[in-house]
N, C-alpha and C. Protein backbone atom coordinates (compact mmCIF):
# COMPACT_ATOMS: atom_id res chain seq x y z
N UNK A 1 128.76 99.13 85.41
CA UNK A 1 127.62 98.27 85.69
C UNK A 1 126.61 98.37 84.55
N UNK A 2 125.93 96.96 83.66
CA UNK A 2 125.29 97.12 82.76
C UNK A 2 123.41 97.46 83.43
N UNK A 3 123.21 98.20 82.32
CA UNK A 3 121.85 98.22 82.69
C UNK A 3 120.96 96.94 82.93
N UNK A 4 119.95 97.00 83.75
CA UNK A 4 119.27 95.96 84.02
C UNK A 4 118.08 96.49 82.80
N UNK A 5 117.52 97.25 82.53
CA UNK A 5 116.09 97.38 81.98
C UNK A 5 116.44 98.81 80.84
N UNK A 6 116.15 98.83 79.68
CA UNK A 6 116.12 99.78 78.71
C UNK A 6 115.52 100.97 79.22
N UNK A 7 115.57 102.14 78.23
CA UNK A 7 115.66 103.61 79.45
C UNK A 7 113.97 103.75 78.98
N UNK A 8 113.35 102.99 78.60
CA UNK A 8 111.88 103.23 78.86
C UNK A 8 111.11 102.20 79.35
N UNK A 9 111.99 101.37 79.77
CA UNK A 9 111.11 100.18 81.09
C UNK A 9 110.45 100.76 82.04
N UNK A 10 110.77 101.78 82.61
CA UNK A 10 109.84 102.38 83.90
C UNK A 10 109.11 103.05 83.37
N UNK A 11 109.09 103.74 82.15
CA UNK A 11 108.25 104.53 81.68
C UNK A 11 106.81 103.79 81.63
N UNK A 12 107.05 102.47 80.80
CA UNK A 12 106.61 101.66 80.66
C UNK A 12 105.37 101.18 81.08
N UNK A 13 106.08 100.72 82.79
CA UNK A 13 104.52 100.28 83.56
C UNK A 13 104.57 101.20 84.33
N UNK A 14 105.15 102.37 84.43
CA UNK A 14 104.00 103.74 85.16
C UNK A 14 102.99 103.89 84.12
N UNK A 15 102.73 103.81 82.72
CA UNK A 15 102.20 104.28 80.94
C UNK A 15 101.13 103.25 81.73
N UNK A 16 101.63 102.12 82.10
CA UNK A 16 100.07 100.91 82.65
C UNK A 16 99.56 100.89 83.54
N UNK A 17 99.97 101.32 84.51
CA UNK A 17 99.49 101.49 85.61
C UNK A 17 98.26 103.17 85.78
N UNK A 18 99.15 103.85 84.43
CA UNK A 18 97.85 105.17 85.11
C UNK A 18 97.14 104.95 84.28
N UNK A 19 96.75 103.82 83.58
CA UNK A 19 95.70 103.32 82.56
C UNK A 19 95.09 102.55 83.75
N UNK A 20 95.58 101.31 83.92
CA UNK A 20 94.62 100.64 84.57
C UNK A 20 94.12 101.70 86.17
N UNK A 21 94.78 102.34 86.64
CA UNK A 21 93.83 103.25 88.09
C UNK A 21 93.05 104.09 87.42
N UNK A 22 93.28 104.63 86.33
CA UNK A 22 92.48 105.95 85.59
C UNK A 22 91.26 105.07 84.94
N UNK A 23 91.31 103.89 84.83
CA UNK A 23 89.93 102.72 84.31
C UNK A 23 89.33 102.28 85.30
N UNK A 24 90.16 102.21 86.77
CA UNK A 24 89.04 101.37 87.91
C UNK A 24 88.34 102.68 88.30
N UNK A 25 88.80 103.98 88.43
CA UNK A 25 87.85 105.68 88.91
C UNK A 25 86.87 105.43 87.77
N UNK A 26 87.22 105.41 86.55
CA UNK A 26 85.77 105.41 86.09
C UNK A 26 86.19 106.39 85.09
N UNK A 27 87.61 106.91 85.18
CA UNK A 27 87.78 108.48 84.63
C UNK A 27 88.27 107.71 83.38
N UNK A 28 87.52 108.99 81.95
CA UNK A 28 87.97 109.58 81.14
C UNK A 28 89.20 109.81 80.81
N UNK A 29 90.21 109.96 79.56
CA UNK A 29 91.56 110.89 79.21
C UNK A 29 90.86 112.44 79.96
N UNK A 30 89.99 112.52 79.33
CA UNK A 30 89.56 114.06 79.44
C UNK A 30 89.47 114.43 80.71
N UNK A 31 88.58 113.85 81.99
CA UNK A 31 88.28 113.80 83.06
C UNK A 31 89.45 113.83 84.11
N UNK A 32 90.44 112.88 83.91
CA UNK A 32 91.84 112.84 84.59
C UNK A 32 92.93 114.18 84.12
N UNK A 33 92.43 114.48 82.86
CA UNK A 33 93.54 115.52 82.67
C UNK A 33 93.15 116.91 82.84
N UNK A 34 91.88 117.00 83.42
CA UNK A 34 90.99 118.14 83.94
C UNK A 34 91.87 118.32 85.52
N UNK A 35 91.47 117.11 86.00
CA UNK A 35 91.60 116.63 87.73
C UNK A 35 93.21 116.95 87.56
N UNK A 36 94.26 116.72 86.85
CA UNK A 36 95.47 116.61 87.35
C UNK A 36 95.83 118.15 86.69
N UNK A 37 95.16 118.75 86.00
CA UNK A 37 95.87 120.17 85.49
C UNK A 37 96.57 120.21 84.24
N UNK A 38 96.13 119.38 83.21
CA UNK A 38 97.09 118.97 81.97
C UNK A 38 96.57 118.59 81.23
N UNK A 39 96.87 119.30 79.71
CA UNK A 39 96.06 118.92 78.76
C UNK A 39 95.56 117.42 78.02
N UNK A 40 94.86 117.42 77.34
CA UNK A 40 94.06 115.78 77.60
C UNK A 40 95.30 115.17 76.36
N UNK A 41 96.04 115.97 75.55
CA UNK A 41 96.73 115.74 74.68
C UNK A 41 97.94 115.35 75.20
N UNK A 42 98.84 115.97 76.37
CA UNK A 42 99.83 115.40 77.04
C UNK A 42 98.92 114.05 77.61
N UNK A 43 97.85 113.89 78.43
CA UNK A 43 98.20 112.63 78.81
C UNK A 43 97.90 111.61 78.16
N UNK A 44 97.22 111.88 76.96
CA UNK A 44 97.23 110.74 75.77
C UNK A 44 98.51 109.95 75.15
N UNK A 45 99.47 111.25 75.21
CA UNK A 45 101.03 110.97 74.78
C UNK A 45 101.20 109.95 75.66
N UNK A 46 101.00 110.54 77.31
CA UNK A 46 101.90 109.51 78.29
C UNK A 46 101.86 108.41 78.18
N UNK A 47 99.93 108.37 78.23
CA UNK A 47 99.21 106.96 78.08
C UNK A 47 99.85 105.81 76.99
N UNK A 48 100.13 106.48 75.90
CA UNK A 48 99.95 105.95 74.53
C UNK A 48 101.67 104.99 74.73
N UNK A 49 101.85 103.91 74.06
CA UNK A 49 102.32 102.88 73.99
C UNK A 49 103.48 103.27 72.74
N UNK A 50 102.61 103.95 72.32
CA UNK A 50 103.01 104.29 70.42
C UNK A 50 103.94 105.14 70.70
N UNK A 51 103.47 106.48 71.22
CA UNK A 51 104.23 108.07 71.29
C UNK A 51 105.29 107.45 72.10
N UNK A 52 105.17 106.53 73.51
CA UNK A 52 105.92 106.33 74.11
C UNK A 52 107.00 108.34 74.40
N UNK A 53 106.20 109.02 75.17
CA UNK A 53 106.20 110.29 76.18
C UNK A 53 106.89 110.47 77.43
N UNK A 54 107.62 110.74 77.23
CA UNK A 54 108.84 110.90 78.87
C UNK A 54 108.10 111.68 79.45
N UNK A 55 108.04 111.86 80.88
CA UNK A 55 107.34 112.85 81.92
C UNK A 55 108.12 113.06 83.19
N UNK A 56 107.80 114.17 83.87
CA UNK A 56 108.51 114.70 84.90
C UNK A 56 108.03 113.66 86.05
N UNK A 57 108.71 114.16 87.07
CA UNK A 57 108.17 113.40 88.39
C UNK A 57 106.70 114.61 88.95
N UNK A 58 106.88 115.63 88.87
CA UNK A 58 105.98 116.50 88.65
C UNK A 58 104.92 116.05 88.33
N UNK A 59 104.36 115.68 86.61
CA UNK A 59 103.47 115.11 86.28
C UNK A 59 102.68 114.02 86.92
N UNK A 60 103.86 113.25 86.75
CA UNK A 60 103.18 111.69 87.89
C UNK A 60 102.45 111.89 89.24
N UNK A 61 103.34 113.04 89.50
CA UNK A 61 102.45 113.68 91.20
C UNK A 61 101.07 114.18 90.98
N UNK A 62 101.04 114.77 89.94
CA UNK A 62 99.53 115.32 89.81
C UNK A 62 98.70 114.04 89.42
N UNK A 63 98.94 113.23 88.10
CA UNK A 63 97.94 112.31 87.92
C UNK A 63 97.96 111.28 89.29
N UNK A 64 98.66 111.29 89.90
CA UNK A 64 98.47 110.30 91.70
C UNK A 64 97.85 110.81 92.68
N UNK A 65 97.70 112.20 92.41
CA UNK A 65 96.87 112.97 93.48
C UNK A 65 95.63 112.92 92.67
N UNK A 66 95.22 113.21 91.19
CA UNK A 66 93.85 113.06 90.66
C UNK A 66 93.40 112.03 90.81
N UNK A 67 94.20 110.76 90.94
CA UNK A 67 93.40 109.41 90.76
C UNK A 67 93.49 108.77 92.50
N UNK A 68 93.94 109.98 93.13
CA UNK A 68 94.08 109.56 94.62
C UNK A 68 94.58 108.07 94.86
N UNK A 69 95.36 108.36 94.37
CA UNK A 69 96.40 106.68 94.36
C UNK A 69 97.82 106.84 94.98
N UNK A 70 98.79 106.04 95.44
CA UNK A 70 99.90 106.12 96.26
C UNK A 70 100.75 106.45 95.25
N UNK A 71 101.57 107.06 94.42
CA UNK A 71 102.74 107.42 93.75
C UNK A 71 103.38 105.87 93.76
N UNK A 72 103.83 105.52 94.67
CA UNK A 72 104.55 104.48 94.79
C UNK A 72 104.07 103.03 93.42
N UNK A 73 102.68 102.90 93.84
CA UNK A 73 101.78 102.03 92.89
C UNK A 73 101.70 101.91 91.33
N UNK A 74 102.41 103.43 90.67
CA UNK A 74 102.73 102.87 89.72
C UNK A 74 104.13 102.25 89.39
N UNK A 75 105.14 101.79 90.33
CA UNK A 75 105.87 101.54 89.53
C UNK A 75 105.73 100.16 89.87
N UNK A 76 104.82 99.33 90.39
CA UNK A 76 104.12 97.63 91.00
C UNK A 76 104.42 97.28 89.10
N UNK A 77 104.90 96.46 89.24
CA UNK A 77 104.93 95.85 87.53
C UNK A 77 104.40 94.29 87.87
N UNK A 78 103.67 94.25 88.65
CA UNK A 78 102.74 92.93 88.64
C UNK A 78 101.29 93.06 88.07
């Protein structure tokens, strides 16, 4: 079975999605990576478009519990 989406499509718009919830809180790189337990330098990687940064499911759990958002919500690609 061929792939439907390249192996950093999901990476992708989870990378947009904890931009745009980490912009409606109001939070900082610095501020969110305080709140989730991780240095402001990993989540710049995640964030970043460029570095394009693989992450655990781990990770994602913490920045969804800092930005008190559903896990589920980042992977909405609308």
């Amino acid at each position: 079975m061929a792939l439907k989406h390249n192996n950093m499509y999901y990476y992708d718009i989870i990378r947009k999605n904890i931009r745009k919830y980490r912009k409606e809180k109001g939070y900082t790189q610095q501020s969110l990576s305080e709140k989730a337990d991780m240095s402001i330098d990993y989540l710049a990687e995640i964030e970043s478009n460029k570095r394009r940064k693989t992450f655990s499911i781990e990770m994602l759990g913490r920045i969804a519990d800092a930005l008190e958002v559903d896990i589920k919500k980042f992977f909405d690609d609308k």
